[in-house]
C-alpha atoms as a PDB file:
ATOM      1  CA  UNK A   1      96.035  95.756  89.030  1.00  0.00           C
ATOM      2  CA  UNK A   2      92.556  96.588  90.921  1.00  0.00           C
ATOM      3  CA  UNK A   3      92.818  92.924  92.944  1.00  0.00           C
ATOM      4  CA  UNK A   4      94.084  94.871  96.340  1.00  0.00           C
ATOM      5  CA  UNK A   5      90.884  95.811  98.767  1.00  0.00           C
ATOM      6  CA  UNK A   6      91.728  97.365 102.095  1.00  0.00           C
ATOM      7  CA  UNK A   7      88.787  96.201 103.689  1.00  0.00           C
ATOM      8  CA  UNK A   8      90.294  92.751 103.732  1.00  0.00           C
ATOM      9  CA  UNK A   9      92.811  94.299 106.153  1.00  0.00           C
ATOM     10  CA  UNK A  10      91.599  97.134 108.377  1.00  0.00           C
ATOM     11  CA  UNK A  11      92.517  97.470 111.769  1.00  0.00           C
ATOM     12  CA  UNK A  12      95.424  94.703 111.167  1.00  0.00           C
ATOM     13  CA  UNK A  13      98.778  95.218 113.012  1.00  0.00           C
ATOM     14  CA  UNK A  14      99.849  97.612 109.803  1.00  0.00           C
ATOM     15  CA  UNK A  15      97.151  99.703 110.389  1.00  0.00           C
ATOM     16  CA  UNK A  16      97.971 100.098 113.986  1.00  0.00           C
ATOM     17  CA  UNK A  17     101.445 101.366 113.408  1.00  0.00           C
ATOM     18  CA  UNK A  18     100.113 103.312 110.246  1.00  0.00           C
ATOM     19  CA  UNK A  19      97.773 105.319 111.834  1.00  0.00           C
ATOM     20  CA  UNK A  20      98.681 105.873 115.286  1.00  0.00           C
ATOM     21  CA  UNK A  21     101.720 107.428 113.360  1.00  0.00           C
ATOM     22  CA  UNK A  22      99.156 109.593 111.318  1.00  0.00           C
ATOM     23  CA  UNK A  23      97.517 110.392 114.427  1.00  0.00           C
ATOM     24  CA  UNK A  24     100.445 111.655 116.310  1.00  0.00           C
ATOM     25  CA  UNK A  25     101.728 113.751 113.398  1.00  0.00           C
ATOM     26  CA  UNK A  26      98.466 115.707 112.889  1.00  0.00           C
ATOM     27  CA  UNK A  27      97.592 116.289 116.140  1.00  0.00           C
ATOM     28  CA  UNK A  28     101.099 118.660 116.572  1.00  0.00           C
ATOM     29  CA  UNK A  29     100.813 119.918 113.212  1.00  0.00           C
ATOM     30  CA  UNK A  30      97.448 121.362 113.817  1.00  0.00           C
ATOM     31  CA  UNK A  31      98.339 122.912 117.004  1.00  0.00           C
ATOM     32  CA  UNK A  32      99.414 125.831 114.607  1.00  0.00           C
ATOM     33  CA  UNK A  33      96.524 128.162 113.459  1.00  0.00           C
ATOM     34  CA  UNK A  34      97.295 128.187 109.968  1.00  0.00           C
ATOM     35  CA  UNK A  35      95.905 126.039 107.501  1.00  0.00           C
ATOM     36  CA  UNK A  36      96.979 122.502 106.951  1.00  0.00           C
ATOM     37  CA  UNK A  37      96.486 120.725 103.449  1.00  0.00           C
ATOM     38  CA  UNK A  38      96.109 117.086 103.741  1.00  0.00           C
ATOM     39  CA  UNK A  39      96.572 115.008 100.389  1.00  0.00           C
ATOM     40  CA  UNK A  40      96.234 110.842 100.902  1.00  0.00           C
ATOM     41  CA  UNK A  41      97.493 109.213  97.929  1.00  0.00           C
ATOM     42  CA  UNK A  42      95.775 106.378  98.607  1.00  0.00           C
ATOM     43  CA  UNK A  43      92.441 106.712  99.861  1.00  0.00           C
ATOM     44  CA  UNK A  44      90.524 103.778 100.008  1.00  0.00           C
ATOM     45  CA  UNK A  45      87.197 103.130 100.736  1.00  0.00           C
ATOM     46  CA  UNK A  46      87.196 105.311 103.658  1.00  0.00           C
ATOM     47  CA  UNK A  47      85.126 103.209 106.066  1.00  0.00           C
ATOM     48  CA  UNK A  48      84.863  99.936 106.916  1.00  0.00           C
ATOM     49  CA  UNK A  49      82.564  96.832 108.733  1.00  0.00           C
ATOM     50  CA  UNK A  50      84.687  95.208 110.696  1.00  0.00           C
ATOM     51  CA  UNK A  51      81.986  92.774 111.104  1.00  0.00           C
ATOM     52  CA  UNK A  52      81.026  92.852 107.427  1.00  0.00           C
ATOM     53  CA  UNK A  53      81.963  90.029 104.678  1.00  0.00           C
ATOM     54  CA  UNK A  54      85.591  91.643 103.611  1.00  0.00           C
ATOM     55  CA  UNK A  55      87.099  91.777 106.832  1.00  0.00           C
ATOM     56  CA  UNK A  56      85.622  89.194 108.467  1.00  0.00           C
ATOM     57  CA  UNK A  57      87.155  86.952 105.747  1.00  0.00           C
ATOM     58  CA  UNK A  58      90.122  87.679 106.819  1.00  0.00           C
ATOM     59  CA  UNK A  59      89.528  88.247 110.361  1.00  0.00           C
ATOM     60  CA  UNK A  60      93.229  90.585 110.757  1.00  0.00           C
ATOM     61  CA  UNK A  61      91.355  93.175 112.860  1.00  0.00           C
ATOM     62  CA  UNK A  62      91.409  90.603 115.308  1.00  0.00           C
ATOM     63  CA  UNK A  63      94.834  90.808 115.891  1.00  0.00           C
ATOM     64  CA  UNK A  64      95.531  94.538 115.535  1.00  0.00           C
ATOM     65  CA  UNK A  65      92.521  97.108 116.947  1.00  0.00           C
ATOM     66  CA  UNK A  66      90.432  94.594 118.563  1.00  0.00           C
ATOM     67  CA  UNK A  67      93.348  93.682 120.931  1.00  0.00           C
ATOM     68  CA  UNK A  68      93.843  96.870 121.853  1.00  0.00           C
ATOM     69  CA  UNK A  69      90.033  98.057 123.003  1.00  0.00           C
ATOM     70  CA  UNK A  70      90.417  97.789 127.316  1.00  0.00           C
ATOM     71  CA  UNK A  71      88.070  94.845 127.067  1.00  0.00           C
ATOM     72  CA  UNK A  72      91.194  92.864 125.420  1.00  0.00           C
ATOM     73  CA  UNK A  73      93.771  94.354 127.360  1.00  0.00           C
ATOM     74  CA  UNK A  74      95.536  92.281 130.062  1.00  0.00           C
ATOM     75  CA  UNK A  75      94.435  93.452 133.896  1.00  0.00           C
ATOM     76  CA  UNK A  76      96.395  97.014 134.868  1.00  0.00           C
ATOM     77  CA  UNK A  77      97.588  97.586 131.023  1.00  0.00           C
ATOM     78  CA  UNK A  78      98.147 101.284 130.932  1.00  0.00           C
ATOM     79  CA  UNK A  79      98.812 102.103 126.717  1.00  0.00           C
ATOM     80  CA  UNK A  80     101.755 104.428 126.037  1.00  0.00           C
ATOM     81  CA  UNK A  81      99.494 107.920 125.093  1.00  0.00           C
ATOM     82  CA  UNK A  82      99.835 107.894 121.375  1.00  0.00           C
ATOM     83  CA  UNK A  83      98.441 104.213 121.307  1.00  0.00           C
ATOM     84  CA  UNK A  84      96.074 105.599 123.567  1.00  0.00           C
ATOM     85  CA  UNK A  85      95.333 107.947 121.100  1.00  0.00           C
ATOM     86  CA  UNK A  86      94.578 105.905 118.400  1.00  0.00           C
ATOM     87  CA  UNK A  87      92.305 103.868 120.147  1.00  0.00           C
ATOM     88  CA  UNK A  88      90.480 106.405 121.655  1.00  0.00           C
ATOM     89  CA  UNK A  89      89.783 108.063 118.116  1.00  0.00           C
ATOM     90  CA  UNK A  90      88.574 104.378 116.865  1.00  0.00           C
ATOM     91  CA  UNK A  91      86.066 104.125 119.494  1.00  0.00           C
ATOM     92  CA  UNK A  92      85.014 107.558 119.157  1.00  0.00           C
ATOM     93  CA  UNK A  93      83.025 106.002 115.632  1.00  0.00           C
ATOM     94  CA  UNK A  94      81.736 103.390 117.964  1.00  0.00           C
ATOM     95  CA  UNK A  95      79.028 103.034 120.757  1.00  0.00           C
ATOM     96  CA  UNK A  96      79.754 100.895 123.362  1.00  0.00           C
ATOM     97  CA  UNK A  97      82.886  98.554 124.372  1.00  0.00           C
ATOM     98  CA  UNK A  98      83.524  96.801 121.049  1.00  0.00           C
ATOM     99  CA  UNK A  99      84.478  97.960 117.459  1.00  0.00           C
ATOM    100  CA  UNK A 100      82.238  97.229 114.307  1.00  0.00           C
ATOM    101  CA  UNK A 101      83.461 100.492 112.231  1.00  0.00           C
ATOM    102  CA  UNK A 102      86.920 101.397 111.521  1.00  0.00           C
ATOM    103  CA  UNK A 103      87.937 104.420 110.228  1.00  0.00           C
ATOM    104  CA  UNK A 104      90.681 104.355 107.448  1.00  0.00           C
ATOM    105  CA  UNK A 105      92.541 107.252 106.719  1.00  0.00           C
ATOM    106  CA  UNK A 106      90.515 109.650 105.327  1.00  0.00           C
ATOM    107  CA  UNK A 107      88.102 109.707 108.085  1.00  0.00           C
ATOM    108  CA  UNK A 108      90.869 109.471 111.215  1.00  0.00           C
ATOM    109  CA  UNK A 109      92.450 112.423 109.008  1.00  0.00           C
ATOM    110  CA  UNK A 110      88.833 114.257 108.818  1.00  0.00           C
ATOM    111  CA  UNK A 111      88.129 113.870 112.325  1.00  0.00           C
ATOM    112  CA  UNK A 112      91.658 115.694 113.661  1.00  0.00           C
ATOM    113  CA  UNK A 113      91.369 118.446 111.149  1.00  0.00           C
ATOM    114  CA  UNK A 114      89.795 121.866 112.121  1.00  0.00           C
ATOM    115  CA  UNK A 115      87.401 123.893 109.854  1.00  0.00           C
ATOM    116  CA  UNK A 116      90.137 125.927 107.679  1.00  0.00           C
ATOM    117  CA  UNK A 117      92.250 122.892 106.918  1.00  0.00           C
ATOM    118  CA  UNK A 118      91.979 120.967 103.640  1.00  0.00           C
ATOM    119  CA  UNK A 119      91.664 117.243 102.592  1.00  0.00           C
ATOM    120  CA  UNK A 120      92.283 115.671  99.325  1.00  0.00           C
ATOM    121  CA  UNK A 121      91.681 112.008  98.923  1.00  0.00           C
ATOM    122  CA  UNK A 122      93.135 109.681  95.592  1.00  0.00           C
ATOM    123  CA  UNK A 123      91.567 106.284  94.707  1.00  0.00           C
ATOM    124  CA  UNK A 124      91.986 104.812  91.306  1.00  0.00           C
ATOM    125  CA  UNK A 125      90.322 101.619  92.513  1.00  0.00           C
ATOM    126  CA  UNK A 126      86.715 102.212  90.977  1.00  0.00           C
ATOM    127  CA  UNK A 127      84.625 100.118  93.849  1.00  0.00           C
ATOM    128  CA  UNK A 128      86.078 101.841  96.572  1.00  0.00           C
ATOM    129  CA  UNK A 129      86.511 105.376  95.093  1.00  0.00           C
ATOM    130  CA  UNK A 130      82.314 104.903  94.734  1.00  0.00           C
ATOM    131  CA  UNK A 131      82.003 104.002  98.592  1.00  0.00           C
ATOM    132  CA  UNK A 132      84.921 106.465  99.073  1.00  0.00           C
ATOM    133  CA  UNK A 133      82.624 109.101  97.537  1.00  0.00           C
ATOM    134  CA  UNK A 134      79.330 107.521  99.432  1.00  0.00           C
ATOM    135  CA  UNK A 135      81.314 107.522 102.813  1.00  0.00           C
ATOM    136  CA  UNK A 136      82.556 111.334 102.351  1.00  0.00           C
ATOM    137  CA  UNK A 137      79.142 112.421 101.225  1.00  0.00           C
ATOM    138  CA  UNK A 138      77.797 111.404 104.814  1.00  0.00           C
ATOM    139  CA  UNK A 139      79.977 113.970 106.595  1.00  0.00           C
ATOM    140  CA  UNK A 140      78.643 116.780 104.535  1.00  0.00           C
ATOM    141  CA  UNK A 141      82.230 118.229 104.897  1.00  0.00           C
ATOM    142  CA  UNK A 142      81.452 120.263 101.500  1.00  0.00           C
ATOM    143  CA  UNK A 143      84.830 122.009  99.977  1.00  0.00           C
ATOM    144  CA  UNK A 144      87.044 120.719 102.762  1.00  0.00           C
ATOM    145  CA  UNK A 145      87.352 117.438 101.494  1.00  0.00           C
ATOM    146  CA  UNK A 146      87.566 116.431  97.826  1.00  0.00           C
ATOM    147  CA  UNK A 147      87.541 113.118  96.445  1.00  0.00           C
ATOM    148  CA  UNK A 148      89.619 112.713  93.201  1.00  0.00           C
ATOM    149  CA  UNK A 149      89.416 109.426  90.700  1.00  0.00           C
ATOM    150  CA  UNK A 150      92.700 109.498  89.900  1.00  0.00           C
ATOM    151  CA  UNK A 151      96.374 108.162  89.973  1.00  0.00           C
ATOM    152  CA  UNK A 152      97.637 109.567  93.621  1.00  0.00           C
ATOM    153  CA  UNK A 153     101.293 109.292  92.531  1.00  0.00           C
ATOM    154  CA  UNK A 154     100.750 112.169  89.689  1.00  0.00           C
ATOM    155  CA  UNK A 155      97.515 114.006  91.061  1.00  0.00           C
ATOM    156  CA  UNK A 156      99.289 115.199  94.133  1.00  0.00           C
ATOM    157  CA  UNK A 157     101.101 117.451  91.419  1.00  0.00           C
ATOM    158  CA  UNK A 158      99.097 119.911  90.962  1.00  0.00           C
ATOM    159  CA  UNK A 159      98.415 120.710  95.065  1.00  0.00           C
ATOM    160  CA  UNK A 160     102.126 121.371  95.696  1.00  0.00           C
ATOM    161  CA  UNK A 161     102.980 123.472  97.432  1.00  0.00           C
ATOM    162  CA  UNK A 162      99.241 124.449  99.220  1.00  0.00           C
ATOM    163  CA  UNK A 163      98.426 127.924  99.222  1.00  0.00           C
ATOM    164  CA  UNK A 164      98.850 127.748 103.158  1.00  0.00           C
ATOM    165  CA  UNK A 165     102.499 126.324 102.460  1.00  0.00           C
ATOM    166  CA  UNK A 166     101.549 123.657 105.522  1.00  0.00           C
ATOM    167  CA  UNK A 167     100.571 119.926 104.502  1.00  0.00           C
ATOM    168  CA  UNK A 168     100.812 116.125 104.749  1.00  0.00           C
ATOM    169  CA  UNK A 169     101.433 113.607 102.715  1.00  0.00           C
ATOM    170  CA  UNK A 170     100.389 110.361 103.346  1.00  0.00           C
ATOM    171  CA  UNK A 171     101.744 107.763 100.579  1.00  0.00           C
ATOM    172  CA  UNK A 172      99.984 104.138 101.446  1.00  0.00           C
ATOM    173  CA  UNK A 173      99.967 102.145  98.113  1.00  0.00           C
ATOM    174  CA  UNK A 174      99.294  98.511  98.060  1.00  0.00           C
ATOM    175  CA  UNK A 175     102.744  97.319  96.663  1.00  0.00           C
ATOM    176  CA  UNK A 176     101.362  94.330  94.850  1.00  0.00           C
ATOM    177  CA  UNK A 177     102.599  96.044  91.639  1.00  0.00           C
ATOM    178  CA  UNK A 178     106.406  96.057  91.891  1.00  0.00           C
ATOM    179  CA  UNK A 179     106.723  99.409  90.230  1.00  0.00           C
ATOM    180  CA  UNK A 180     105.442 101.156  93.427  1.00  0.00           C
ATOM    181  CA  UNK A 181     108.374 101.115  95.357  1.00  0.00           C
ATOM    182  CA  UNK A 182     109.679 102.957  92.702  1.00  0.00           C
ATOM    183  CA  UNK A 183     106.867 105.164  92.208  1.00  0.00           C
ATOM    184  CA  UNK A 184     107.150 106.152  95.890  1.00  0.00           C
ATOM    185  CA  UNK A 185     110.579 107.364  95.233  1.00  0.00           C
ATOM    186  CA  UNK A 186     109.739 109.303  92.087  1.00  0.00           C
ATOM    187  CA  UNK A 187     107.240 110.657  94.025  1.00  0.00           C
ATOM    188  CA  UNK A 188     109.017 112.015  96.990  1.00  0.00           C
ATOM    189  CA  UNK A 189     111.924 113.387  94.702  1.00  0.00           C
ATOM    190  CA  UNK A 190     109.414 115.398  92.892  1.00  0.00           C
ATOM    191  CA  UNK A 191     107.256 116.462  95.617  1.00  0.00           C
ATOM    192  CA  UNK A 192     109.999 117.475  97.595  1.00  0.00           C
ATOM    193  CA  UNK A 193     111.162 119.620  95.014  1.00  0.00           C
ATOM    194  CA  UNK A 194     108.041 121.298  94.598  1.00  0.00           C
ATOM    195  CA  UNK A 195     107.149 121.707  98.645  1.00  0.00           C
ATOM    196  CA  UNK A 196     110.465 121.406 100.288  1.00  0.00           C
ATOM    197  CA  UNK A 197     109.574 121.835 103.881  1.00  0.00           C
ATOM    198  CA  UNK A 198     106.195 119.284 103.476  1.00  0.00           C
ATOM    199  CA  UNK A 199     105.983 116.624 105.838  1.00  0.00           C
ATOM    200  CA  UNK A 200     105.720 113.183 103.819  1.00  0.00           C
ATOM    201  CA  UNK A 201     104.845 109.655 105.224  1.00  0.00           C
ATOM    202  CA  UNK A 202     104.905 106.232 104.036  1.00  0.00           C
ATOM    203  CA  UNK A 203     104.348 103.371 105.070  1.00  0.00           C
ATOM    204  CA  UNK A 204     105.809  99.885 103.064  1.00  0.00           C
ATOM    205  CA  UNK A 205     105.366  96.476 104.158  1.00  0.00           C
ATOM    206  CA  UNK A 206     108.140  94.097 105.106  1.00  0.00           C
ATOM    207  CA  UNK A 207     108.127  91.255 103.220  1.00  0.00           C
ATOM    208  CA  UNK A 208     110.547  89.121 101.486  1.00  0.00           C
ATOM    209  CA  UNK A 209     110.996  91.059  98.468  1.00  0.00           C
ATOM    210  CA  UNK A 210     114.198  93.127  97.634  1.00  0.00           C
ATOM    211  CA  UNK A 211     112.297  95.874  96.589  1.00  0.00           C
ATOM    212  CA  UNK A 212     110.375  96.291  99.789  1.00  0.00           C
ATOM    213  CA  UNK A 213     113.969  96.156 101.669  1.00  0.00           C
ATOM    214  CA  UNK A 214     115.538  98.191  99.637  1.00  0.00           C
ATOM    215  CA  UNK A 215     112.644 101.320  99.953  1.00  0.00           C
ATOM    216  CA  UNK A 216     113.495 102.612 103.466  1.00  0.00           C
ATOM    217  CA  UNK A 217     117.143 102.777 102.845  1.00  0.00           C
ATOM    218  CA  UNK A 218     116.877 105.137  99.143  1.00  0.00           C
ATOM    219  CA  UNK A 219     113.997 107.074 101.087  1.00  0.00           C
ATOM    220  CA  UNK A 220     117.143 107.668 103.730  1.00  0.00           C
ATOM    221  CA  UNK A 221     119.443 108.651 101.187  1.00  0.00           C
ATOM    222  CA  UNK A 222     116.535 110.296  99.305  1.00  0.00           C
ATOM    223  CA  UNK A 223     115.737 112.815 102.367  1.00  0.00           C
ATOM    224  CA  UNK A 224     119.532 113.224 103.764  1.00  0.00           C
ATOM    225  CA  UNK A 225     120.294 114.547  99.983  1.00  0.00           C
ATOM    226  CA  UNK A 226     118.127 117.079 100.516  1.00  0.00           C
ATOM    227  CA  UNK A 227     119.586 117.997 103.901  1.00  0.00           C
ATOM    228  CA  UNK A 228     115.577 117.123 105.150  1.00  0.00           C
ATOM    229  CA  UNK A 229     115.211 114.935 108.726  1.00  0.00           C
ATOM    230  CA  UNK A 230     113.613 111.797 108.625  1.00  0.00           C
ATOM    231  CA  UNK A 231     112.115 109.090 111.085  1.00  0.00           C
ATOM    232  CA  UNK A 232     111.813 105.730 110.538  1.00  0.00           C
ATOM    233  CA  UNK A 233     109.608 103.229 112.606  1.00  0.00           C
ATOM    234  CA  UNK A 234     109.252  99.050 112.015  1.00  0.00           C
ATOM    235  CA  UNK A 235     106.890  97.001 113.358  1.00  0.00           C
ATOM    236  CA  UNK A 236     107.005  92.959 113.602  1.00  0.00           C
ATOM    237  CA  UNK A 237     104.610  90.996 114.834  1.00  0.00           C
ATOM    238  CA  UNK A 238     105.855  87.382 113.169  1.00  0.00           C
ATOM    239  CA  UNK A 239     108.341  85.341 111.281  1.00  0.00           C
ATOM    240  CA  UNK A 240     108.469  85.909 107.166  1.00  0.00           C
ATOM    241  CA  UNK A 241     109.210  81.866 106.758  1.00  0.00           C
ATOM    242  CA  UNK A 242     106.793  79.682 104.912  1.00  0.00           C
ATOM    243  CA  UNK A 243     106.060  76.602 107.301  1.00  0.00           C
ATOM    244  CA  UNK A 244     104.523  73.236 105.907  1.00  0.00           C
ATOM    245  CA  UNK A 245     102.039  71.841 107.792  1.00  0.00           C
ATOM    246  CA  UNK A 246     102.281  67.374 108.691  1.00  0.00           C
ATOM    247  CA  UNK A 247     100.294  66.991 104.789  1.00  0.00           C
ATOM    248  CA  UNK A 248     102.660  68.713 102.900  1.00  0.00           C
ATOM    249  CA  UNK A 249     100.923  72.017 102.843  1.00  0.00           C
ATOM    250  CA  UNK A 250     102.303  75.016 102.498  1.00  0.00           C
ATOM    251  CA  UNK A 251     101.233  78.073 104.402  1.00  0.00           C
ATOM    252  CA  UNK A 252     102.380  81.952 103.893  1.00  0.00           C
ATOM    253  CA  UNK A 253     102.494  83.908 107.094  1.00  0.00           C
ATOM    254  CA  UNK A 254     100.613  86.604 105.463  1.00  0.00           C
ATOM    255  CA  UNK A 255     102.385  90.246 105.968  1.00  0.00           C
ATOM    256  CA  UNK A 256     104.971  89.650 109.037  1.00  0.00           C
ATOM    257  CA  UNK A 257     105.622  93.544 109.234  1.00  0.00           C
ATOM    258  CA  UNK A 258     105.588  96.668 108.449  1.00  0.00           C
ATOM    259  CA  UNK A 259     107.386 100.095 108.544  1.00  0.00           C
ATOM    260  CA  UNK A 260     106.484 104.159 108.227  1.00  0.00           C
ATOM    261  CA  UNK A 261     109.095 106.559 107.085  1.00  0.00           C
ATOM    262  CA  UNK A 262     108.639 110.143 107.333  1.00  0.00           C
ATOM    263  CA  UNK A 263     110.503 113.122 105.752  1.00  0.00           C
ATOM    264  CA  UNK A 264     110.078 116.190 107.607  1.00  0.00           C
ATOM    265  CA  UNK A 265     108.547 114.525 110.792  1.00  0.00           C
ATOM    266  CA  UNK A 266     107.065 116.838 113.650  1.00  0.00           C
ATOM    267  CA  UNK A 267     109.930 117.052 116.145  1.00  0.00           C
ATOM    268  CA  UNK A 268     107.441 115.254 118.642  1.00  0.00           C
ATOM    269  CA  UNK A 269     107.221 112.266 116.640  1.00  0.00           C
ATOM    270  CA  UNK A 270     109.921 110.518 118.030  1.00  0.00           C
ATOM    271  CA  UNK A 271     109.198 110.660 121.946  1.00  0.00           C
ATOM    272  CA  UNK A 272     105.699 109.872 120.878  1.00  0.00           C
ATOM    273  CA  UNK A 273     106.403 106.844 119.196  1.00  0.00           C
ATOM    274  CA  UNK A 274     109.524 105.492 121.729  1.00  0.00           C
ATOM    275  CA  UNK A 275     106.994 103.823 124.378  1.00  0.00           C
ATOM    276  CA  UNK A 276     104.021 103.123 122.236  1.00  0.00           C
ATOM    277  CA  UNK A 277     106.674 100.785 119.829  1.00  0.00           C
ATOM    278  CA  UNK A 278     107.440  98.417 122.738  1.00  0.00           C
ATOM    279  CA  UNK A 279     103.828  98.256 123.625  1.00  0.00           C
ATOM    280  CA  UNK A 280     102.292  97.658 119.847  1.00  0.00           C
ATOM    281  CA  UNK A 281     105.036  94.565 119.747  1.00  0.00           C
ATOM    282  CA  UNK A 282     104.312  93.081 122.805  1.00  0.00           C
ATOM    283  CA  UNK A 283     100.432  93.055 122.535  1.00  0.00           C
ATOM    284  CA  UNK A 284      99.931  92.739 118.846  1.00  0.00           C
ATOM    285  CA  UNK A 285     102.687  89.691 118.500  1.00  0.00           C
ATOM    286  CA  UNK A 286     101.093  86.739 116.831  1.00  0.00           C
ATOM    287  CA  UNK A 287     104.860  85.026 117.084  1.00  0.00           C
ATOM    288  CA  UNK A 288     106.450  86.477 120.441  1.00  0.00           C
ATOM    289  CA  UNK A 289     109.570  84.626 119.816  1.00  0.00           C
ATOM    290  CA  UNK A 290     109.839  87.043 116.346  1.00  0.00           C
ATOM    291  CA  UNK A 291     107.526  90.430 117.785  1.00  0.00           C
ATOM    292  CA  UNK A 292     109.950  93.263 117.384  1.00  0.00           C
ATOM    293  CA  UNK A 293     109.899  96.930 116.697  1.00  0.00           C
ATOM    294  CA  UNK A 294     112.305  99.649 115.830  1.00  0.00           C
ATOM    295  CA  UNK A 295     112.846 103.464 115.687  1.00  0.00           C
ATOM    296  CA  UNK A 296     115.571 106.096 113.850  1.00  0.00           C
ATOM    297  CA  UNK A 297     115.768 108.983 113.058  1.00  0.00           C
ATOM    298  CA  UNK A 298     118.707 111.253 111.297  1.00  0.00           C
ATOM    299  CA  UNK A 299     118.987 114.752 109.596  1.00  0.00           C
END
């Protein structure tokens, strides 16, 4: 159950789409003075080496945030603003050209939110809810953020609706336990029956799994039912097929793609996300022949 680690995979391609998405969404809904209650379902660790054993295992931040810092760019690349955005915020936990710390959600959602605003972070996973807790400690935030051991899915509960009746959402689970998808669902039925007018995002990977295929299209039906807009944004960056190598070996592409549906999105979201799509699939493709992107929205 605990065998997921996000620190394998920060600053990949999903966390490109992922949070330049969170980005874009908190920087309009805090251009309203009232309060704004932030609750992450899925917290993580927080904070993470790029240059430290998990993720240089893997080596995915290599191509996702590291090809977008302007030392990576190609020659007179201009990125669409709320790319810009995200990269900007990145660097802002860095010194110099290059990036050695990334900043998971938590901390990107930290950084955008203004003194009166609230944050409530979920891990379950008992390793990183300790460096969760370590990493929040640092900012010496003191009530504005709390860190909760606990199941994300069910502790979100008990904060909806926020007393400021203004808040986000952001549902990021691993998916390596099947029941998730369904969780999600459960999740967004009863949340939006307890905060109706909340703005909820998730994002899913694309994989070859009916379940993960199945999620965006019952989150559709899910939000139109309850007469509640919705936006939905994909991002591809390879092919899904296995491919055996001239020995016989089989290799996995590893996640192709991945998508972020939101109920209740900003009505910015849209133009914010219609040039910086094109952009993430052109200079995050790994297979250009497969790179795609797309964007919908309804309600």
């Amino acid at each position: 159950m605990f065998s997921y680690r996000h620190a394998f995979h920060a600053g990949n391609h999903a966390d490109v789409l992922k949070h330049t998405v969170l980005i874009a969404i908190l920087q309009h809904l805090t251009q309203k003075d009232a309060a704004l209650a932030v609750l992450d379902t899925h917290a993580g660790a927080g904070l993470f080496r790029l240059d430290g054993d998990y993720a240089a295992t893997s080596g995915e931040a290599a191509d996702g945030i590291l090809r977008l810092l302007p030392a990576a760019l190609p020659k007179g690349t201009e990125l669409a603003p709320a790319l810009q955005a995200y990269v900007d915020l990145v660097q802002a936990f860095n010194s110099g050209s290059t990036a050695k710390v990334y900043p998971g959600s938590p901390f990107i959602a930290h950084r955008l939110l203004r003194g009166h605003d609230r944050l409530k972070l979920f891990e379950l996973h008992p390793t990183d809810m300790r460096s969760l807790a370590g990493n929040i400690a640092q900012l010496d935030a003191g009530r504005q953020v709390a860190v909760l051991h606990e199941d994300g899915f069910e502790g979100i509960r008990k904060f909806l609706p926020p007393p400021s009746r203004r808040g986000l959402v952001l549902c990021d689970p691993s998916y390596e336990i099947k029941t998730d998808y369904g969780r999600v669902l459960d999740m967004l039925t009863e949340a939006l029956r307890r905060f109706a007018t909340g703005t909820y995002a998730v994002w899913y990977p694309i994989i070859p799994r009916p379940e993960a295929h199945d999620l965006p299209r019952r989150m559709k039906t899910l939000a139109t039912r309850a007469g509640k807009p919705w936006l939905h944004a994909t991002l591809t960056v390879k092919s899904s097929r296995i491919t055996t190598d001239t020995d016989g070996t089989q290799r996995r592409p590893g996640l192709p793609a991945s998508g972020m549906f939101v109920i209740n999105p900003p009505h910015t979201l849209k133009a914010a996300l219609k040039p910086a799509l094109p952009q993430m699939a052109e200079l995050l493709a790994q297979d250009p022949q497969h790179a795609a992107h797309s964007l919908e929205s309804g309600g």
